[in-house]
C-alpha atoms as a PDB file:
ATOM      1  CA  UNK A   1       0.000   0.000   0.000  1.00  0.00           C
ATOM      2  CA  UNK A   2       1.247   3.383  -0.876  1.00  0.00           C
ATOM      3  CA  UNK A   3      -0.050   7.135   0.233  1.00  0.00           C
ATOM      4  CA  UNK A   4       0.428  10.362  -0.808  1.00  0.00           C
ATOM      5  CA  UNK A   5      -0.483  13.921   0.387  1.00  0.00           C
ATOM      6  CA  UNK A   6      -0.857  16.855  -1.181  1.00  0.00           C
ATOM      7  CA  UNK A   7       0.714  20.259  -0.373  1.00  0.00           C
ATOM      8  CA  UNK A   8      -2.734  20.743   1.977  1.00  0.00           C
ATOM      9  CA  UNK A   9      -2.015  17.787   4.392  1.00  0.00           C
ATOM     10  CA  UNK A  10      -4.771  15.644   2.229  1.00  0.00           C
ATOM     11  CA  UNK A  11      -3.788  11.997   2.302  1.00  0.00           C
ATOM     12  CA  UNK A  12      -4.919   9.480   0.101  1.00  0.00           C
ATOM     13  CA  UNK A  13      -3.839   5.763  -0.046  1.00  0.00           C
ATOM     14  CA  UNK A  14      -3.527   3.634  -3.011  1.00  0.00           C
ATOM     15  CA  UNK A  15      -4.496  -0.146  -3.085  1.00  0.00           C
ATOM     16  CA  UNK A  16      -1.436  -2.634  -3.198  1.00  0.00           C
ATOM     17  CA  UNK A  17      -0.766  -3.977  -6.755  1.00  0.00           C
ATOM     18  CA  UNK A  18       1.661  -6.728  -7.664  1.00  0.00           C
ATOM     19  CA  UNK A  19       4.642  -5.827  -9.645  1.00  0.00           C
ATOM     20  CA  UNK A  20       4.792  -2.470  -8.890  1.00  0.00           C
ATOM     21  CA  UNK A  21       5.324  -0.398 -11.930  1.00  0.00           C
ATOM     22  CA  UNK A  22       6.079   3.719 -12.507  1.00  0.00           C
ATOM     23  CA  UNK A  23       2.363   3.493 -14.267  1.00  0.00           C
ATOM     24  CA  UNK A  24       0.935   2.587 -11.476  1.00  0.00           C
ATOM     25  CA  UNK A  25       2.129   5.382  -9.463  1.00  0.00           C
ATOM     26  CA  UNK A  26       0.852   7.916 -12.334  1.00  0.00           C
ATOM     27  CA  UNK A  27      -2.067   6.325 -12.605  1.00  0.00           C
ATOM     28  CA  UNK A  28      -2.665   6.938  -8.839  1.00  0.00           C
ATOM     29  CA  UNK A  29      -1.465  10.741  -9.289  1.00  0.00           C
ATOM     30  CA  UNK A  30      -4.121  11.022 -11.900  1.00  0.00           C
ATOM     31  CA  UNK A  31      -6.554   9.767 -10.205  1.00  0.00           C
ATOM     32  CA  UNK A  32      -6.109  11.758  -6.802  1.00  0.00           C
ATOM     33  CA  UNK A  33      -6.050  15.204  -9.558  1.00  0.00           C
ATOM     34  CA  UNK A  34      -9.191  13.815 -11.047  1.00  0.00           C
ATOM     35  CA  UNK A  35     -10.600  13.740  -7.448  1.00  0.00           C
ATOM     36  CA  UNK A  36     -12.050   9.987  -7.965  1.00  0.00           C
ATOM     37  CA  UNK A  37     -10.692   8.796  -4.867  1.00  0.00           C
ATOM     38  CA  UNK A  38     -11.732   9.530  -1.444  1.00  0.00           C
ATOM     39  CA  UNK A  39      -8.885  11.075   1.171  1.00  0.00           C
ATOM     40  CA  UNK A  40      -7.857   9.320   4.271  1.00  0.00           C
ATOM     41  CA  UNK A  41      -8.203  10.722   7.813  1.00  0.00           C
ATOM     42  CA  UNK A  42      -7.585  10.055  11.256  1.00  0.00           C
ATOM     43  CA  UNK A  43     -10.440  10.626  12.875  1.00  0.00           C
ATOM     44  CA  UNK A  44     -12.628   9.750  15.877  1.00  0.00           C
ATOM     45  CA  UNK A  45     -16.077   7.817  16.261  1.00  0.00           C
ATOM     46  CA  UNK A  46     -18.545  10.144  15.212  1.00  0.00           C
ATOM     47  CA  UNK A  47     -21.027  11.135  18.119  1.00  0.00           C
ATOM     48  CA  UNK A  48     -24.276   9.267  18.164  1.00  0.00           C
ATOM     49  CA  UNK A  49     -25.483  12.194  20.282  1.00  0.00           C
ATOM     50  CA  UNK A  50     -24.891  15.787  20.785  1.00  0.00           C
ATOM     51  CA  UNK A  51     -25.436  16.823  24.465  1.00  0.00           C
ATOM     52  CA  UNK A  52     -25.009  20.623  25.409  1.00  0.00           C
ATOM     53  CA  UNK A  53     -24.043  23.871  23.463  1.00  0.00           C
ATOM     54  CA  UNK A  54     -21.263  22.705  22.364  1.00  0.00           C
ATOM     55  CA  UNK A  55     -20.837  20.382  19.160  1.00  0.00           C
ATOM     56  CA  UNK A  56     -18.329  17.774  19.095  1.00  0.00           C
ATOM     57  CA  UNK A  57     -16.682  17.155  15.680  1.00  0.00           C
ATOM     58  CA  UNK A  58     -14.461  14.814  14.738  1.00  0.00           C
ATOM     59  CA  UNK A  59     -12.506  14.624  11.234  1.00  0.00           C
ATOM     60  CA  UNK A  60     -15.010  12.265   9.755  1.00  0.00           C
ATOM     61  CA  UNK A  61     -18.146  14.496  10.423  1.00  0.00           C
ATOM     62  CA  UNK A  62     -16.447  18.180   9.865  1.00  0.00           C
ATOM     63  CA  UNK A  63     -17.753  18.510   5.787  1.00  0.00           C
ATOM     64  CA  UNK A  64     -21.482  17.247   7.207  1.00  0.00           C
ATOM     65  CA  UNK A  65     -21.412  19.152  10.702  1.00  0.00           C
ATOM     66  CA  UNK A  66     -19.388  22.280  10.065  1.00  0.00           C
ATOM     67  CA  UNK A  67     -18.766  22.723   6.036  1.00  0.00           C
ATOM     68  CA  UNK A  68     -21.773  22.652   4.842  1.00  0.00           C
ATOM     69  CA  UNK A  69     -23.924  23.409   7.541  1.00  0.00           C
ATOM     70  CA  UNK A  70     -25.982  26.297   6.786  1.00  0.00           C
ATOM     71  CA  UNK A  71     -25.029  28.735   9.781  1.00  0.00           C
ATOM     72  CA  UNK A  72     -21.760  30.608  10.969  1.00  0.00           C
ATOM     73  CA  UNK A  73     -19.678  28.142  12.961  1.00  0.00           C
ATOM     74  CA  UNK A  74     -17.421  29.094  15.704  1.00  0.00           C
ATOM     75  CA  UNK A  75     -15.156  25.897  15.692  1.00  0.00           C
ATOM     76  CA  UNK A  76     -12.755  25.206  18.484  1.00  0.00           C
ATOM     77  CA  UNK A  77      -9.547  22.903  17.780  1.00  0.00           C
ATOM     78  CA  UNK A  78      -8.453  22.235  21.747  1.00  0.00           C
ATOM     79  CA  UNK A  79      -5.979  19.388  23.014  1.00  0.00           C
ATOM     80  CA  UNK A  80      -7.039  17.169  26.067  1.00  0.00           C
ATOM     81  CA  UNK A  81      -3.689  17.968  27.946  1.00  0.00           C
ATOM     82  CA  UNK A  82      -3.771  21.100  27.308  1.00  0.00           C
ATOM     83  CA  UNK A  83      -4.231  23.875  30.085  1.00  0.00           C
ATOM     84  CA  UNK A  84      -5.618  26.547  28.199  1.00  0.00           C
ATOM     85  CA  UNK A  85      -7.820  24.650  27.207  1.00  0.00           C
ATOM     86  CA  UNK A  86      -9.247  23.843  29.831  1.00  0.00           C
ATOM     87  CA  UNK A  87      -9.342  27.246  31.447  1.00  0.00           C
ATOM     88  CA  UNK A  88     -11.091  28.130  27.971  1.00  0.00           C
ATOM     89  CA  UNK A  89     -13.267  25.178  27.935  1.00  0.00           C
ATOM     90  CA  UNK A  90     -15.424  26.848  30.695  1.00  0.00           C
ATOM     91  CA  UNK A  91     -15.530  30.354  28.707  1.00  0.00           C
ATOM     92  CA  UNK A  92     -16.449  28.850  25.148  1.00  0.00           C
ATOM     93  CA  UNK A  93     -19.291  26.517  26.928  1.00  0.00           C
ATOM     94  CA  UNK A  94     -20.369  29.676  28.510  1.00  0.00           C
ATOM     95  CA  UNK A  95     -20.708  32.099  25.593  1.00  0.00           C
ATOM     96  CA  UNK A  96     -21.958  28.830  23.179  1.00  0.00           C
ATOM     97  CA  UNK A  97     -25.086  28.406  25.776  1.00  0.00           C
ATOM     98  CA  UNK A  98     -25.785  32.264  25.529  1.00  0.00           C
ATOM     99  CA  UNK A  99     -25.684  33.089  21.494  1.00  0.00           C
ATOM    100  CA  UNK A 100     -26.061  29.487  19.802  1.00  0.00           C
ATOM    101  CA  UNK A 101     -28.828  29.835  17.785  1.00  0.00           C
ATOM    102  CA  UNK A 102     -30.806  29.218  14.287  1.00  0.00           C
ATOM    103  CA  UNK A 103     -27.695  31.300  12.207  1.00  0.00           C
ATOM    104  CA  UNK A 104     -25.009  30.214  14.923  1.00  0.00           C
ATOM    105  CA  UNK A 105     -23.250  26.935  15.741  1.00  0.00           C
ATOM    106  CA  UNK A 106     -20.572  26.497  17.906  1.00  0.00           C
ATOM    107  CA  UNK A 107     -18.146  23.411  17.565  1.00  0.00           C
ATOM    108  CA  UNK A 108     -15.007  21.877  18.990  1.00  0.00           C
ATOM    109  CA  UNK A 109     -12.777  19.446  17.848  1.00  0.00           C
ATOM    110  CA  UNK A 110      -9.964  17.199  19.620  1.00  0.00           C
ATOM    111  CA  UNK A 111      -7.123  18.507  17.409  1.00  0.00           C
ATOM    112  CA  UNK A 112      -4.521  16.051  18.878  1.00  0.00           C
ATOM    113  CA  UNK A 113      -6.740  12.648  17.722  1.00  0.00           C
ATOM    114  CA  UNK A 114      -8.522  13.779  14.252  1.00  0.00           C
ATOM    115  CA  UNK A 115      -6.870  15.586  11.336  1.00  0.00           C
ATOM    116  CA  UNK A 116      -7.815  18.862  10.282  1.00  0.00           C
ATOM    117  CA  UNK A 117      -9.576  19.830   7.414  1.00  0.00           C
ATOM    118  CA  UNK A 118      -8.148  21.581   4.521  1.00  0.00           C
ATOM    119  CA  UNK A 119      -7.443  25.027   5.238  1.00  0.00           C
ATOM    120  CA  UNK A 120      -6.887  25.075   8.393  1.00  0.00           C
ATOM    121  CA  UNK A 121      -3.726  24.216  10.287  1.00  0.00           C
ATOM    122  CA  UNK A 122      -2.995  24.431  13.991  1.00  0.00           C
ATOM    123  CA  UNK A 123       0.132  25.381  15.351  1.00  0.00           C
ATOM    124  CA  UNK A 124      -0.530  25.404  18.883  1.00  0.00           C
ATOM    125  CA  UNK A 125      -3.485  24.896  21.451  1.00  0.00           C
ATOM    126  CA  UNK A 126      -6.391  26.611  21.883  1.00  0.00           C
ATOM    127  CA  UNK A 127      -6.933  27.812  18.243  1.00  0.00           C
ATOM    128  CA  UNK A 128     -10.327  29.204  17.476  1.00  0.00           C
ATOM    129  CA  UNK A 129     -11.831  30.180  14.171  1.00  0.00           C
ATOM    130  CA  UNK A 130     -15.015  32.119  13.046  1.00  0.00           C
ATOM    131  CA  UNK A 131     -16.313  30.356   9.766  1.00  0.00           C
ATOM    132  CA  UNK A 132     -19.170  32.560   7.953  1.00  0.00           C
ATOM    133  CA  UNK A 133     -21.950  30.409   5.931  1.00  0.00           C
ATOM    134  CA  UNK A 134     -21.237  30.854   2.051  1.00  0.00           C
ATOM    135  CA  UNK A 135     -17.926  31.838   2.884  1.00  0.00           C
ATOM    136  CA  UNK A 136     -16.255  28.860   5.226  1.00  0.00           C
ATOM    137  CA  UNK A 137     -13.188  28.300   2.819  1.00  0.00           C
ATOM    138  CA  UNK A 138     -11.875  31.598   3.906  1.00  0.00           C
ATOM    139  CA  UNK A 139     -11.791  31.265   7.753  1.00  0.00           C
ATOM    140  CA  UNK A 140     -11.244  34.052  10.158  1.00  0.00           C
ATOM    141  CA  UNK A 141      -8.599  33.720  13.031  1.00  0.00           C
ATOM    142  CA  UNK A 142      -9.365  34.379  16.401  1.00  0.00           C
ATOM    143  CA  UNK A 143      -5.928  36.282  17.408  1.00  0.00           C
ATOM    144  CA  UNK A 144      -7.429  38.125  21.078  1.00  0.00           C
ATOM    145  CA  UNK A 145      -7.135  36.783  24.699  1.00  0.00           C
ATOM    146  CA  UNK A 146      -8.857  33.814  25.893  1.00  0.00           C
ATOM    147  CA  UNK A 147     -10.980  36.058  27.879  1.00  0.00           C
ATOM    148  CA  UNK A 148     -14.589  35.872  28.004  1.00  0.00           C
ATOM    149  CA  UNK A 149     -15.765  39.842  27.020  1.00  0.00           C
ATOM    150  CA  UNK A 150     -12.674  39.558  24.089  1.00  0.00           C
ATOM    151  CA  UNK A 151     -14.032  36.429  23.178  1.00  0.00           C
ATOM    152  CA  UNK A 152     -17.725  37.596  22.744  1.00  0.00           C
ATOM    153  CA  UNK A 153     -16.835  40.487  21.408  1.00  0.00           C
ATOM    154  CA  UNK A 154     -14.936  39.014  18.518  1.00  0.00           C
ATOM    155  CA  UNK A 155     -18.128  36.436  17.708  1.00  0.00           C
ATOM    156  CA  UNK A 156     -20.254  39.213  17.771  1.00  0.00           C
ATOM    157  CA  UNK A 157     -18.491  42.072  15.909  1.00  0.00           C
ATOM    158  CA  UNK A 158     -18.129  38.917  12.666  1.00  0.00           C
ATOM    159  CA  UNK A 159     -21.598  38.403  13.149  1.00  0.00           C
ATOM    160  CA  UNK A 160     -22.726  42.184  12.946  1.00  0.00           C
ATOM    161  CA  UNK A 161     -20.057  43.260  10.222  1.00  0.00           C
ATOM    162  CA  UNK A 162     -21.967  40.922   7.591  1.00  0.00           C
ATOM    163  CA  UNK A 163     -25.050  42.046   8.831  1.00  0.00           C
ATOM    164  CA  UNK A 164     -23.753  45.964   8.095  1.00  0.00           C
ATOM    165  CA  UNK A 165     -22.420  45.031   5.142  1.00  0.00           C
ATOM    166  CA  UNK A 166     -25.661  43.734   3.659  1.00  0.00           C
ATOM    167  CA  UNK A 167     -24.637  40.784   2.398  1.00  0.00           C
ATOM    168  CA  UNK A 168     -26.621  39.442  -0.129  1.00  0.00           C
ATOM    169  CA  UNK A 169     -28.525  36.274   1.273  1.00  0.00           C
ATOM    170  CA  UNK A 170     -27.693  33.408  -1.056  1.00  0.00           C
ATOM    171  CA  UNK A 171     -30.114  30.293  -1.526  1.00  0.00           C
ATOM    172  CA  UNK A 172     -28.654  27.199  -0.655  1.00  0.00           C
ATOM    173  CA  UNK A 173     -27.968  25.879  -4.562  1.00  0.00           C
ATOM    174  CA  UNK A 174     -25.749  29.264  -4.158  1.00  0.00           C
ATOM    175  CA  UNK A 175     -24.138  28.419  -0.677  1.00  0.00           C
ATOM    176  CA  UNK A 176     -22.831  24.627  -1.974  1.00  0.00           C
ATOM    177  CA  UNK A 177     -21.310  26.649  -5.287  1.00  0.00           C
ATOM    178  CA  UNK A 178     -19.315  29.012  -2.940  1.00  0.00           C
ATOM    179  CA  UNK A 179     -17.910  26.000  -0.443  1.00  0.00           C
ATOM    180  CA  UNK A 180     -17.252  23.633  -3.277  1.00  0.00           C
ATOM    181  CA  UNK A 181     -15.531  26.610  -5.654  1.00  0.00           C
ATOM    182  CA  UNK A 182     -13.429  27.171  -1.714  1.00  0.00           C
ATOM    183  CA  UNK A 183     -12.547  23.501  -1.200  1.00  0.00           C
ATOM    184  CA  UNK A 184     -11.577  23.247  -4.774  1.00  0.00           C
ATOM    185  CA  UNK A 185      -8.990  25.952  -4.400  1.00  0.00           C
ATOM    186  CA  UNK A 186      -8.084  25.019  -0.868  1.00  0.00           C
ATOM    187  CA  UNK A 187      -7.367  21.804  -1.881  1.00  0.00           C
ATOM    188  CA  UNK A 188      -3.721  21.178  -2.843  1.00  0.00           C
ATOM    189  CA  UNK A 189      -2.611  24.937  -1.996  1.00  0.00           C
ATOM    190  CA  UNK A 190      -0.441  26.494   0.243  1.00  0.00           C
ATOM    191  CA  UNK A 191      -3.346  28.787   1.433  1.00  0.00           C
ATOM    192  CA  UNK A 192      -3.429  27.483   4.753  1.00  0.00           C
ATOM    193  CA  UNK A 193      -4.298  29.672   7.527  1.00  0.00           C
ATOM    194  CA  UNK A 194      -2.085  29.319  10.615  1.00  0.00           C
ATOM    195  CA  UNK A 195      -1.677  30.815  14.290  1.00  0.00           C
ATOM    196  CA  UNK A 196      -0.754  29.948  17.885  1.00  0.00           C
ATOM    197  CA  UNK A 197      -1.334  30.775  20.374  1.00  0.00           C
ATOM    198  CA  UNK A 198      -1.129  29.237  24.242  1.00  0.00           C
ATOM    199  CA  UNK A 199       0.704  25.498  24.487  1.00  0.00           C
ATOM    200  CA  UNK A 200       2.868  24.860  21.110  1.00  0.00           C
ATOM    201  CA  UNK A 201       2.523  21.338  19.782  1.00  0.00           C
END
């Protein structure tokens, strides 16, 4: 069995073949540009159940739960041992119970046991970022304190800067176009957003 990943951190395996030739490592390259086969993660059980404010994601469930789910996502990449994390665990359950809502989801994900999505790339733990619906290819770092009133005022001021802007309010058929036009381009690149912030990995 052999793997490959792109520039992006997207792995795909191909099946074993006997008598290995060069043409069967192009033909693998050509498929993985054609997109006909499906990438590899490491990833978690996906939840049966939800309990609380907080969603729990895990790699397998991010396109379904988070991608193309038709609200803004606030999604939270934490690490179990990690400290800040759990001093911020407290604050992000906190401000999750009090503005979740029909436009606004607010999800975690065990960065140390799943991989990350394209596009987004941890370099240390806690590492929020504010994904806006129609527009979750081009995430928005969270770069302020881990303290509650910073915290809330950074969800808030994303929220109400696309409502001043008057965004246009695109039908879902629009919406997938968008995300799968982001993913496309994401895909492969060295567009990766980066930060970090609290415990290094």
């Amino acid at each position: 069995m052999w793997s490959g990943m792109t520039k992006n951190r997207v792995k795909y395996t191909m099946d074993p073949v006997d008598d290995f030739e060069g043409s069967d490592l192009r033909n693998f390259i050509r498929q993985v540009q054609d997109k006909k086969l499906k990438p590899v993660w490491r990833s978690q059980p996906i939840l049966k159940r939800q309990s609380g404010p907080v969603h729990a994601v895990v790699a397998d469930s991010y396109e379904e739960a988070v991608f193309k789910v038709e609200k803004d996502v606030v999604f939270y990449v934490y690490a179990p041992w990690c400290g800040h994390c759990k001093e911020f665990d407290k604050i992000y359950k906190k401000l999750a119970k009090e503005l979740s809502g029909p436009d606004l989801l607010f999800a975690k994900m065990d960065g140390t046991a799943n991989d990350l999505p394209p596009g987004l790339e941890v370099r240390g733990y806690p590492t929020i970022f504010f994904l806006q619906m129609g527009k979750k290819h081009e995430p928005v770092l969270y770069e302020g304190d881990r303290s509650y009133s910073n915290f809330k005022d950074f969800v808030k001021e994303k929220q109400n800067k696309k409502n001043e802007e008057g965004e246009k309010v695109l039908n879902k058929d629009e919406i997938k176009v968008n995300e799968e036009k982001g993913k496309r381009e994401s895909d492969g690149t060295d567009g990766s957003t980066t930060h970090a912030f609290g415990d290094e990995l």
